[in-house]
C-alpha atoms as a PDB file:
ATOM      1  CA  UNK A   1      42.352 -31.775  67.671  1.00  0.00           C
ATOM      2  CA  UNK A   2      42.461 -35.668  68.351  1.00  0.00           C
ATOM      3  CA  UNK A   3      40.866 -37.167  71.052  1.00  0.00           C
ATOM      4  CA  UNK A   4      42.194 -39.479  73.790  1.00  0.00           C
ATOM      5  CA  UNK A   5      39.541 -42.311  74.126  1.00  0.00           C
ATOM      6  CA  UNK A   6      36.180 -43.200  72.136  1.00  0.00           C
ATOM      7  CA  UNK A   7      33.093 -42.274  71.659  1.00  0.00           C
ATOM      8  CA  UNK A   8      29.656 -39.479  72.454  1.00  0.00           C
ATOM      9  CA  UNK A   9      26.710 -36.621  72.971  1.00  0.00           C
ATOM     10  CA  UNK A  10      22.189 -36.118  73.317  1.00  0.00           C
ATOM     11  CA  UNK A  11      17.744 -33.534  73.280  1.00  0.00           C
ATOM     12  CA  UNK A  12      19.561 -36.412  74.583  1.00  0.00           C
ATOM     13  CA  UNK A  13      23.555 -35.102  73.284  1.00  0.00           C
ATOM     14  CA  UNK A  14      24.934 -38.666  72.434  1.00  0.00           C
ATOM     15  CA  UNK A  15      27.968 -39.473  70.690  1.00  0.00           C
ATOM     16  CA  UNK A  16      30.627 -41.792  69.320  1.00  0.00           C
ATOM     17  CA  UNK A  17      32.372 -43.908  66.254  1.00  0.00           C
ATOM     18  CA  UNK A  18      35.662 -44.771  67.392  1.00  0.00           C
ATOM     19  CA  UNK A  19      37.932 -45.653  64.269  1.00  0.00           C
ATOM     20  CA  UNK A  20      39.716 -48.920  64.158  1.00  0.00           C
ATOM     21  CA  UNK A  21      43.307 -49.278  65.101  1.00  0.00           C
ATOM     22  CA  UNK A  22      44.691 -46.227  67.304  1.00  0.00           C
ATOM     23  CA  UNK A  23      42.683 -43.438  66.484  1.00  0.00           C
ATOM     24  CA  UNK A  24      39.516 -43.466  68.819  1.00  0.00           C
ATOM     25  CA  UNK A  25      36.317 -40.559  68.827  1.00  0.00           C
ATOM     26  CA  UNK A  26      36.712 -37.546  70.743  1.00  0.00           C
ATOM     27  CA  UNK A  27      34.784 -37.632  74.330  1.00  0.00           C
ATOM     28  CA  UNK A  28      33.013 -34.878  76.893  1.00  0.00           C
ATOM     29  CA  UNK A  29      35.063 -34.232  79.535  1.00  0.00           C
ATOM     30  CA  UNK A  30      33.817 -32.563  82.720  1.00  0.00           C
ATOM     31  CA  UNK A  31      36.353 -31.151  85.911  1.00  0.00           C
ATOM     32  CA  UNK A  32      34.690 -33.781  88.224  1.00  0.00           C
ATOM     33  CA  UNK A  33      30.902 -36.373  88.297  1.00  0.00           C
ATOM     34  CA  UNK A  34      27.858 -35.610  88.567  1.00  0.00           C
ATOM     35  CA  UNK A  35      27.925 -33.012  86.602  1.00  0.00           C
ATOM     36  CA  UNK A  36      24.882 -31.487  85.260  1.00  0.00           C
ATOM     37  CA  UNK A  37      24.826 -29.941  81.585  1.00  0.00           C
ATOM     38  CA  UNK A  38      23.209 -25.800  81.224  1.00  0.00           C
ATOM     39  CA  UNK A  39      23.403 -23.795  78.279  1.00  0.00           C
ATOM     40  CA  UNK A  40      21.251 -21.579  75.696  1.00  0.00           C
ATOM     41  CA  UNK A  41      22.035 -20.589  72.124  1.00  0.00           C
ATOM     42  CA  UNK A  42      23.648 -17.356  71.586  1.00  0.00           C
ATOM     43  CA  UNK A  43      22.083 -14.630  70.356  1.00  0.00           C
ATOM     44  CA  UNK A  44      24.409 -13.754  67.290  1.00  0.00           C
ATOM     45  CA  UNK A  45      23.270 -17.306  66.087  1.00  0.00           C
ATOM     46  CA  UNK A  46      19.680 -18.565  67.014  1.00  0.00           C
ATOM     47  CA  UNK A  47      18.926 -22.130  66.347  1.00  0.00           C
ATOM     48  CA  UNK A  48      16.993 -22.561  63.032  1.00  0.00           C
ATOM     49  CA  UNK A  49      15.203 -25.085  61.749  1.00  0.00           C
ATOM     50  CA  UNK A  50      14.880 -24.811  57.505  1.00  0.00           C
ATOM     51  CA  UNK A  51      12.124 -26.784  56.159  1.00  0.00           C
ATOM     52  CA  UNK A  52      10.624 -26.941  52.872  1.00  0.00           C
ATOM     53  CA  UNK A  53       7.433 -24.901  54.522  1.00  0.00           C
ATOM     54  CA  UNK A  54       9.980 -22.212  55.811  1.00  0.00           C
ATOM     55  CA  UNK A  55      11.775 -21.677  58.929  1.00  0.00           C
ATOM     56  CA  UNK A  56      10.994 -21.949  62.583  1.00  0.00           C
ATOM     57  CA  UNK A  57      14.079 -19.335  63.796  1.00  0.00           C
ATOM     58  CA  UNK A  58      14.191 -19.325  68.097  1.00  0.00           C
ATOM     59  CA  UNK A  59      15.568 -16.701  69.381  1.00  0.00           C
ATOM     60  CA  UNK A  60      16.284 -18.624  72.997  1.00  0.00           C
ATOM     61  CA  UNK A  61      17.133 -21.953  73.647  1.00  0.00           C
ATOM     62  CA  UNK A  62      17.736 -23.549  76.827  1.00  0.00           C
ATOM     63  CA  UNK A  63      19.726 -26.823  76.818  1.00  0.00           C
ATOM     64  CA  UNK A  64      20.034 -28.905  79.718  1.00  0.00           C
ATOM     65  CA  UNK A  65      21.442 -32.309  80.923  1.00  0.00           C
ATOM     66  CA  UNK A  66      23.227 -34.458  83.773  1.00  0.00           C
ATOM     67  CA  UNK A  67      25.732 -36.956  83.654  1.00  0.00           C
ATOM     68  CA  UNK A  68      26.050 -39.178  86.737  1.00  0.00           C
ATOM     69  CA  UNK A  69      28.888 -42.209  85.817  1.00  0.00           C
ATOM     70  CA  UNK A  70      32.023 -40.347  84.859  1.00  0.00           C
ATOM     71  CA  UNK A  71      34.070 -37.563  84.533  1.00  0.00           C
ATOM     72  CA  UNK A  72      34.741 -38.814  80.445  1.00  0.00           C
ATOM     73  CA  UNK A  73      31.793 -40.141  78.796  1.00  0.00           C
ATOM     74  CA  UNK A  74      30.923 -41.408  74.989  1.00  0.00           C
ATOM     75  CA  UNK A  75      27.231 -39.770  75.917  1.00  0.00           C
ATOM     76  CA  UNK A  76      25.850 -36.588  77.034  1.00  0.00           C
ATOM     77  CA  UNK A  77      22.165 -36.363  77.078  1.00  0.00           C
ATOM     78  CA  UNK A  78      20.021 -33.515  76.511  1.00  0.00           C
ATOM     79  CA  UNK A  79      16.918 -31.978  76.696  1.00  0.00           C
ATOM     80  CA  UNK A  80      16.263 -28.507  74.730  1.00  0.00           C
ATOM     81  CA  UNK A  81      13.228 -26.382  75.350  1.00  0.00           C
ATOM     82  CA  UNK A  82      12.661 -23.517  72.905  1.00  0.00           C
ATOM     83  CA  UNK A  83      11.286 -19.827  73.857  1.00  0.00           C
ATOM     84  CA  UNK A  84      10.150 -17.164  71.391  1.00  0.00           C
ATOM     85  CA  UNK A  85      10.009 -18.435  68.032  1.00  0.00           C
ATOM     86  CA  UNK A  86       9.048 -17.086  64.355  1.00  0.00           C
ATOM     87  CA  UNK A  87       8.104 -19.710  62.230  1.00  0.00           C
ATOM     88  CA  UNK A  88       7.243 -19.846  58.998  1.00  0.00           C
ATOM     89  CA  UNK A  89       7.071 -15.542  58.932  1.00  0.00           C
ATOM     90  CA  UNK A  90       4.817 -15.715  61.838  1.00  0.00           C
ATOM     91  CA  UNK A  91       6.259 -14.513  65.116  1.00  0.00           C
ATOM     92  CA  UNK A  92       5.715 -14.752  68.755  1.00  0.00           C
ATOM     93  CA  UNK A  93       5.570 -18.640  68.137  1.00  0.00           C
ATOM     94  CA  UNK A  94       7.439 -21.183  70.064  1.00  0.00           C
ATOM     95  CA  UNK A  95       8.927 -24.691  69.066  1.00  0.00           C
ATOM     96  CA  UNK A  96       7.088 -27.708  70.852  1.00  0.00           C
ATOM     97  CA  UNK A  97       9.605 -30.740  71.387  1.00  0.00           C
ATOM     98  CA  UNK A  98       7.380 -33.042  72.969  1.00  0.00           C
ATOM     99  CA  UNK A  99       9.843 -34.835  75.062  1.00  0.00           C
ATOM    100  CA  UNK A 100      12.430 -35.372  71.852  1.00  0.00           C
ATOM    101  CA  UNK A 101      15.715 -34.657  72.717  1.00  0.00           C
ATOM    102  CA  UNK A 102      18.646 -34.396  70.606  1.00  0.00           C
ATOM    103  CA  UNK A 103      21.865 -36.876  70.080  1.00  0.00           C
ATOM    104  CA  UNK A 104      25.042 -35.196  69.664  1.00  0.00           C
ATOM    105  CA  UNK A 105      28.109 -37.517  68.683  1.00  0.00           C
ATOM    106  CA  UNK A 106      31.855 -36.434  67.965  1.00  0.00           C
ATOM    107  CA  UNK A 107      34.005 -38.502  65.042  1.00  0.00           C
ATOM    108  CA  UNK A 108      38.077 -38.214  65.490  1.00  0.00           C
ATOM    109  CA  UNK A 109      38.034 -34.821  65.093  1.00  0.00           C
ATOM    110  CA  UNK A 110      35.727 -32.029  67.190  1.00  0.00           C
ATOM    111  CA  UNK A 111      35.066 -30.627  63.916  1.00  0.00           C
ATOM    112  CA  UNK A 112      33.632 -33.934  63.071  1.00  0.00           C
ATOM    113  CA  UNK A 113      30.102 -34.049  64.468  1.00  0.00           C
ATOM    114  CA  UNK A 114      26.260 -35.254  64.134  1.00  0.00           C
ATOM    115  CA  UNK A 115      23.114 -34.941  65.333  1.00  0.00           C
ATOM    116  CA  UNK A 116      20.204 -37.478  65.914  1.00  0.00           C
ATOM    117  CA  UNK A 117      16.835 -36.836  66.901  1.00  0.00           C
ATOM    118  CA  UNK A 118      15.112 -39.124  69.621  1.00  0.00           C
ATOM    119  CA  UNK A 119      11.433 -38.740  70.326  1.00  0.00           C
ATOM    120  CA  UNK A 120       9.020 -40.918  72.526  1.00  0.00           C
ATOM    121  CA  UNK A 121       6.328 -43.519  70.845  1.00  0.00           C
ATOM    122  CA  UNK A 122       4.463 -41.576  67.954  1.00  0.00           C
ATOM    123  CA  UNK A 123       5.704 -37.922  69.234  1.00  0.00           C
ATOM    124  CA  UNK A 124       7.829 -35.629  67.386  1.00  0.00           C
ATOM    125  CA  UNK A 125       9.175 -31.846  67.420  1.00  0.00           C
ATOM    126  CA  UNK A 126       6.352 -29.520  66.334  1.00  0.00           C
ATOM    127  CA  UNK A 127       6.941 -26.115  64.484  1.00  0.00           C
ATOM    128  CA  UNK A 128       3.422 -24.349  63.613  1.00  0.00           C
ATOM    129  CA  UNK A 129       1.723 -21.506  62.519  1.00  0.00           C
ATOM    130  CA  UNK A 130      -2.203 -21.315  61.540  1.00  0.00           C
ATOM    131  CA  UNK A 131      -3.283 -24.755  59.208  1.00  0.00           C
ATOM    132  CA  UNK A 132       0.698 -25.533  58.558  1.00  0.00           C
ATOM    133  CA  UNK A 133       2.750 -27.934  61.230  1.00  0.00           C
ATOM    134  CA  UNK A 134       6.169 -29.211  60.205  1.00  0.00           C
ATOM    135  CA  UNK A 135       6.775 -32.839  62.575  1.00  0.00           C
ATOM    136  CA  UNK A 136      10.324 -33.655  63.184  1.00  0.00           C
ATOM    137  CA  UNK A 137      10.747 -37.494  64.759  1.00  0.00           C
ATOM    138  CA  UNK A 138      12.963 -39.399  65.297  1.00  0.00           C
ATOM    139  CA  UNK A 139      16.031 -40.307  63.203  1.00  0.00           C
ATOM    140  CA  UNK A 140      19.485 -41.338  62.239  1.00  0.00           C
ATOM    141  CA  UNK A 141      22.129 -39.157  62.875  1.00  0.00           C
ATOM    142  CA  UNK A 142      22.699 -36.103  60.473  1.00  0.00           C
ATOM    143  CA  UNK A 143      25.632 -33.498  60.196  1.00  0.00           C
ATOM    144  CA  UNK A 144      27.674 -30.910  60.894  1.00  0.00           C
ATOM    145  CA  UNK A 145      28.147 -29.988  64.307  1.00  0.00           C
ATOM    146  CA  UNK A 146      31.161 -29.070  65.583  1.00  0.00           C
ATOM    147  CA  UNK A 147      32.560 -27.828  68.929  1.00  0.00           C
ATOM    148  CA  UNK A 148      34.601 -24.811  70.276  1.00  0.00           C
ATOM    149  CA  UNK A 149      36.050 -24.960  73.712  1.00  0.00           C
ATOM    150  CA  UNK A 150      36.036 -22.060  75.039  1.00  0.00           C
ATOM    151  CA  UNK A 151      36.942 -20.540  79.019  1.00  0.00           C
ATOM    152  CA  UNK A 152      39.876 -21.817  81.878  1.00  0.00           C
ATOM    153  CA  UNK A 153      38.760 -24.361  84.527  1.00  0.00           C
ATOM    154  CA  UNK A 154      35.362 -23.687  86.260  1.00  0.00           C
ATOM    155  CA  UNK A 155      34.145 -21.426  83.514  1.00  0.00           C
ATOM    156  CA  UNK A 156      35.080 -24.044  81.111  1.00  0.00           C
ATOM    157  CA  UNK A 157      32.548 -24.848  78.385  1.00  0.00           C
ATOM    158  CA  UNK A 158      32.157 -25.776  74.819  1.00  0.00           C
ATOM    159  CA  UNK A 159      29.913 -24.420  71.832  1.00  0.00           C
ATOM    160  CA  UNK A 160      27.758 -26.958  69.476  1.00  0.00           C
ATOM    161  CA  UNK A 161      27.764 -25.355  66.080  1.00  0.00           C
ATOM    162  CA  UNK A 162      24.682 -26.316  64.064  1.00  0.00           C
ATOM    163  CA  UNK A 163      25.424 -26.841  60.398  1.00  0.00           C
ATOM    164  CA  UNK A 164      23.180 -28.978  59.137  1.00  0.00           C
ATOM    165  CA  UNK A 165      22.530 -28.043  55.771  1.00  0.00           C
ATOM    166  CA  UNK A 166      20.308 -30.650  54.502  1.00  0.00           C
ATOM    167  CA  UNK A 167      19.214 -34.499  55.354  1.00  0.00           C
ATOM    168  CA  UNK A 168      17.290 -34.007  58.262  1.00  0.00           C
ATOM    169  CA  UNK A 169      13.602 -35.629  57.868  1.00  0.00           C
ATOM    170  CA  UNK A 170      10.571 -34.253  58.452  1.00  0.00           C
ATOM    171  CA  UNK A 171       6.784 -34.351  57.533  1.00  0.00           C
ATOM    172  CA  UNK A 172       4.552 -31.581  56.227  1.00  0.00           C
ATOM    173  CA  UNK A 173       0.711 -31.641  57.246  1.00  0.00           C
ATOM    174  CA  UNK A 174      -1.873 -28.693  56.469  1.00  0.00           C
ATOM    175  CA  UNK A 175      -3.359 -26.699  53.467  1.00  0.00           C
ATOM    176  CA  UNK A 176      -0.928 -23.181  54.249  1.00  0.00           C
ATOM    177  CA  UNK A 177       2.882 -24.629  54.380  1.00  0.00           C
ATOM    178  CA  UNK A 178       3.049 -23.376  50.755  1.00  0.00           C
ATOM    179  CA  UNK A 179       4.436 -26.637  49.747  1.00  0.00           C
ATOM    180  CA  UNK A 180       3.440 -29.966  49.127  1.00  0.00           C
ATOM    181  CA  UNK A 181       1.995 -31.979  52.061  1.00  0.00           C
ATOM    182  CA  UNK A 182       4.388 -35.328  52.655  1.00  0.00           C
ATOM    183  CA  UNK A 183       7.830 -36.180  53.759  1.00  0.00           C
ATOM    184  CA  UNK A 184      11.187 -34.682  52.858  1.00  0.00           C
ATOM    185  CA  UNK A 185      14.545 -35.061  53.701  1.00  0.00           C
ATOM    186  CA  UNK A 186      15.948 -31.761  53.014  1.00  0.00           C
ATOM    187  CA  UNK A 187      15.652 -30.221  56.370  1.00  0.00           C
ATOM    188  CA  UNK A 188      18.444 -28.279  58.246  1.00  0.00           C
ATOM    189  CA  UNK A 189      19.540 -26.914  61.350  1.00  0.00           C
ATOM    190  CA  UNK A 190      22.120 -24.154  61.672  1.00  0.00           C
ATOM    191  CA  UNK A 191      22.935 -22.021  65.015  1.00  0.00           C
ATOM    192  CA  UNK A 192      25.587 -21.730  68.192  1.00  0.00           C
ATOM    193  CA  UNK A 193      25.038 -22.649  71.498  1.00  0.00           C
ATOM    194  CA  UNK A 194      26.881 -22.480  74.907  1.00  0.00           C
ATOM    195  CA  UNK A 195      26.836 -25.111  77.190  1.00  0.00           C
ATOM    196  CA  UNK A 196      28.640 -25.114  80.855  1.00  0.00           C
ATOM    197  CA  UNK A 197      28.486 -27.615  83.876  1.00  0.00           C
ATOM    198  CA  UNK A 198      27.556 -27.417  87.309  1.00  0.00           C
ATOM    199  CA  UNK A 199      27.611 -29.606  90.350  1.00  0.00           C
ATOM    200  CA  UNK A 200      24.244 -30.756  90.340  1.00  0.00           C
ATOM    201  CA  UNK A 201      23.281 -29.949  93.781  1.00  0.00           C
ATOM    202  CA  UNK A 202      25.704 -26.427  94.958  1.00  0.00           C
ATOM    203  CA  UNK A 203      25.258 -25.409  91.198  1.00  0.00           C
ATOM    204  CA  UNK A 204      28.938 -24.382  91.469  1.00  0.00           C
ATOM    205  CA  UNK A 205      30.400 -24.378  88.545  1.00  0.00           C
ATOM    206  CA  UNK A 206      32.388 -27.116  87.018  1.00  0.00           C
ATOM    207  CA  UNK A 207      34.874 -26.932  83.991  1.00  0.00           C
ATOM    208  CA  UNK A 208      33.256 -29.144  80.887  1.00  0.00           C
ATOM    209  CA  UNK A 209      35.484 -29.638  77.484  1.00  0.00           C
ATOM    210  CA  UNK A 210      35.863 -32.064  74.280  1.00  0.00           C
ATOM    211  CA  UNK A 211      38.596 -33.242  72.765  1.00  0.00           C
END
Protein backbone atom coordinates (compact mmCIF):
# COMPACT_ATOMS: atom_id res chain seq x y z
CA UNK A 1 0.00 0.00 0.00
CA UNK A 2 1.29 3.63 -0.90
CA UNK A 3 1.23 6.27 1.36
CA UNK A 4 -0.27 9.78 1.09
CA UNK A 5 2.45 12.18 2.50
CA UNK A 6 6.20 11.65 3.80
CA UNK A 7 7.99 10.44 6.25
CA UNK A 8 8.31 8.36 10.22
CA UNK A 9 8.48 6.09 13.68
CA UNK A 10 10.81 5.62 17.57
CA UNK A 11 12.39 3.20 21.83
CA UNK A 12 11.76 6.41 20.23
CA UNK A 13 9.53 4.83 16.79
CA UNK A 14 10.86 7.41 14.17
CA UNK A 15 10.47 7.29 10.60
CA UNK A 16 10.78 8.62 7.07
CA UNK A 17 12.64 8.81 3.40
CA UNK A 18 10.28 10.33 1.17
CA UNK A 19 11.28 9.48 -2.56
CA UNK A 20 11.76 12.24 -5.01
CA UNK A 21 9.11 13.25 -7.44
CA UNK A 22 5.44 11.99 -6.41
CA UNK A 23 5.92 9.10 -4.43
CA UNK A 24 6.39 10.23 -0.69
CA UNK A 25 7.02 7.64 2.71
CA UNK A 26 4.17 6.19 4.34
CA UNK A 27 3.10 8.12 7.77
CA UNK A 28 1.29 7.13 11.37
CA UNK A 29 -1.96 8.15 11.38
CA UNK A 30 -4.00 8.44 14.59
CA UNK A 31 -8.25 9.15 14.74
CA UNK A 32 -7.49 12.52 16.50
CA UNK A 33 -4.01 14.52 18.73
CA UNK A 34 -2.66 13.86 21.50
CA UNK A 35 -2.64 10.62 21.17
CA UNK A 36 -0.61 8.44 23.30
CA UNK A 37 1.06 5.14 21.83
CA UNK A 38 0.38 1.39 24.16
CA UNK A 39 1.22 -1.88 23.03
CA UNK A 40 3.18 -5.27 24.00
CA UNK A 41 4.53 -8.01 21.75
CA UNK A 42 2.39 -10.91 21.17
CA UNK A 43 2.89 -13.95 22.57
CA UNK A 44 3.01 -16.23 19.35
CA UNK A 45 6.12 -13.99 18.52
CA UNK A 46 8.32 -12.62 21.46
CA UNK A 47 10.85 -10.06 20.61
CA UNK A 48 14.35 -11.62 20.21
CA UNK A 49 17.44 -10.31 20.16
CA UNK A 50 20.22 -12.88 18.21
CA UNK A 51 23.69 -12.12 19.05
CA UNK A 52 26.79 -13.88 18.41
CA UNK A 53 26.76 -14.85 22.42
CA UNK A 54 23.13 -16.25 21.93
CA UNK A 55 19.79 -14.89 22.37
CA UNK A 56 18.06 -12.70 24.87
CA UNK A 57 14.18 -14.05 23.89
CA UNK A 58 11.35 -11.70 26.13
CA UNK A 59 8.48 -13.11 26.53
CA UNK A 60 6.61 -9.48 27.34
CA UNK A 61 7.20 -6.30 26.01
CA UNK A 62 5.53 -3.19 26.77
CA UNK A 63 5.82 -0.36 24.21
CA UNK A 64 4.73 2.99 24.90
CA UNK A 65 4.66 6.57 23.42
CA UNK A 66 2.73 10.02 22.90
CA UNK A 67 2.41 12.18 20.11
CA UNK A 68 1.26 15.74 20.85
CA UNK A 69 1.50 17.92 17.21
CA UNK A 70 -0.68 16.01 14.79
CA UNK A 71 -3.01 13.62 13.85
CA UNK A 72 -0.24 12.46 10.74
CA UNK A 73 3.24 12.50 11.77
CA UNK A 74 6.80 11.43 10.01
CA UNK A 75 7.72 10.37 13.91
CA UNK A 76 6.40 8.25 16.56
CA UNK A 77 8.54 7.88 19.55
CA UNK A 78 8.91 5.08 21.79
CA UNK A 79 10.00 3.73 24.79
CA UNK A 80 10.06 -0.28 25.30
CA UNK A 81 10.56 -1.88 28.66
CA UNK A 82 11.15 -5.65 28.65
CA UNK A 83 9.69 -8.28 31.36
CA UNK A 84 10.74 -11.91 31.73
CA UNK A 85 13.56 -12.70 29.65
CA UNK A 86 15.89 -15.90 28.83
CA UNK A 87 19.03 -14.92 27.63
CA UNK A 88 21.69 -16.63 26.52
CA UNK A 89 19.86 -20.26 27.92
CA UNK A 90 19.47 -18.65 31.21
CA UNK A 91 15.93 -17.78 32.21
CA UNK A 92 14.05 -15.62 34.52
CA UNK A 93 16.33 -12.72 33.13
CA UNK A 94 15.11 -9.44 31.93
CA UNK A 95 16.45 -6.97 29.16
CA UNK A 96 17.83 -3.58 30.65
CA UNK A 97 17.33 -0.62 28.05
CA UNK A 98 18.75 2.05 29.95
CA UNK A 99 16.72 4.83 28.60
CA UNK A 100 17.42 3.66 24.68
CA UNK A 101 14.51 3.72 22.78
CA UNK A 102 13.94 2.50 19.42
CA UNK A 103 13.43 4.46 15.85
CA UNK A 104 10.97 3.00 13.64
CA UNK A 105 10.77 4.57 10.00
CA UNK A 106 8.42 3.48 7.00
CA UNK A 107 9.92 3.72 3.10
CA UNK A 108 6.99 3.95 0.23
CA UNK A 109 5.71 0.89 1.08
CA UNK A 110 4.51 -0.41 4.87
CA UNK A 111 6.36 -3.41 4.05
CA UNK A 112 9.31 -1.20 3.72
CA UNK A 113 10.64 -0.53 7.21
CA UNK A 114 13.78 0.09 9.68
CA UNK A 115 14.81 0.31 12.89
CA UNK A 116 17.39 2.59 14.73
CA UNK A 117 18.54 2.41 18.10
CA UNK A 118 18.92 5.72 20.23
CA UNK A 119 20.56 5.58 23.62
CA UNK A 120 21.64 8.47 26.04
CA UNK A 121 25.57 9.58 26.46
CA UNK A 122 27.68 6.27 26.95
CA UNK A 123 24.41 3.99 27.78
CA UNK A 124 23.23 1.18 25.80
CA UNK A 125 20.64 -1.89 25.91
CA UNK A 126 22.00 -4.58 28.25
CA UNK A 127 21.25 -8.40 27.82
CA UNK A 128 23.17 -10.55 30.65
CA UNK A 129 23.61 -13.61 32.25
CA UNK A 130 26.56 -14.52 34.87
CA UNK A 131 30.30 -12.99 33.41
CA UNK A 132 28.62 -12.48 29.70
CA UNK A 133 26.75 -8.90 28.80
CA UNK A 134 25.89 -8.21 25.18
CA UNK A 135 25.67 -3.85 24.88
CA UNK A 136 23.47 -2.64 22.17
CA UNK A 137 23.97 1.45 21.53
CA UNK A 138 23.13 3.46 19.50
CA UNK A 139 23.00 3.24 15.69
CA UNK A 140 21.96 3.76 12.14
CA UNK A 141 18.92 2.43 11.07
CA UNK A 142 18.70 -1.41 10.25
CA UNK A 143 15.87 -3.57 8.58
CA UNK A 144 12.98 -5.24 8.14
CA UNK A 145 10.08 -4.11 9.89
CA UNK A 146 6.99 -4.01 8.49
CA UNK A 147 3.41 -3.14 9.57
CA UNK A 148 -0.09 -4.81 9.60
CA UNK A 149 -3.11 -2.72 10.27
CA UNK A 150 -5.29 -4.42 11.88
CA UNK A 151 -9.09 -3.45 13.77
CA UNK A 152 -12.14 -0.66 12.63
CA UNK A 153 -11.97 2.85 14.16
CA UNK A 154 -11.30 3.05 17.97
CA UNK A 155 -9.83 -0.40 18.13
CA UNK A 156 -7.67 0.52 15.30
CA UNK A 157 -3.99 -0.45 15.58
CA UNK A 158 -1.05 -1.65 13.68
CA UNK A 159 1.62 -4.54 14.25
CA UNK A 160 5.62 -3.83 13.90
CA UNK A 161 7.05 -7.03 12.55
CA UNK A 162 10.68 -7.50 13.59
CA UNK A 163 12.81 -9.03 10.87
CA UNK A 164 15.98 -8.06 11.31
CA UNK A 165 18.11 -10.72 10.28
CA UNK A 166 21.49 -9.36 10.56
CA UNK A 167 23.39 -5.74 10.71
CA UNK A 168 22.48 -4.66 13.94
CA UNK A 169 25.76 -3.72 16.13
CA UNK A 170 26.62 -4.72 19.25
CA UNK A 171 29.58 -5.35 21.70
CA UNK A 172 30.52 -8.50 23.58
CA UNK A 173 32.26 -8.10 27.13
CA UNK A 174 33.00 -11.13 29.64
CA UNK A 175 34.91 -14.52 29.79
CA UNK A 176 31.30 -16.89 29.37
CA UNK A 177 29.53 -15.40 26.00
CA UNK A 178 31.17 -18.43 24.30
CA UNK A 179 32.46 -16.18 21.68
CA UNK A 180 35.00 -13.80 21.12
CA UNK A 181 34.94 -10.59 23.23
CA UNK A 182 34.63 -7.34 20.65
CA UNK A 183 32.19 -5.83 18.28
CA UNK A 184 30.01 -7.39 15.61
CA UNK A 185 27.58 -6.43 13.32
CA UNK A 186 25.63 -9.49 12.84
CA UNK A 187 22.96 -8.95 15.35
CA UNK A 188 19.15 -9.39 14.76
CA UNK A 189 15.86 -8.77 15.99
CA UNK A 190 12.80 -10.75 14.97
CA UNK A 191 9.18 -10.66 16.78
CA UNK A 192 5.38 -9.01 16.49
CA UNK A 193 4.02 -6.47 18.43
CA UNK A 194 0.63 -4.64 18.87
CA UNK A 195 0.41 -1.19 19.34
CA UNK A 196 -3.04 0.92 19.90
CA UNK A 197 -3.73 4.65 20.90
CA UNK A 198 -5.44 6.32 23.54
CA UNK A 199 -6.41 9.81 24.47
CA UNK A 200 -3.80 10.58 26.77
CA UNK A 201 -5.78 11.74 29.62
CA UNK A 202 -9.65 9.58 29.42
CA UNK A 203 -7.44 6.65 28.05
CA UNK A 204 -10.35 6.14 25.62
CA UNK A 205 -9.38 4.61 22.89
CA UNK A 206 -8.37 6.17 19.68
CA UNK A 207 -8.05 4.49 16.15
CA UNK A 208 -4.05 4.55 15.07
CA UNK A 209 -3.02 3.22 11.34
CA UNK A 210 -0.09 3.51 8.58
CA UNK A 211 -0.27 3.81 5.26
Amino acid sequence: MFGKSASILGVVLVCCLAASGSAFAAQFKAESAPVEYVGDTIAAAPLVFSTSAGTGTCTTTRFAGTNNAANTTAEMPVTFGAGTCTNFGEAGKTIVTNGCSFKFAIGKLISEGTIEVVCPAKQSIEIQKKECTVSIGSQKPVGNVSYKNFGMKANRGFEPVFEIKEGLAYAVTGPKCGTAEGEYANGGITGTGEIFGRNPTTKAAQGTWVE
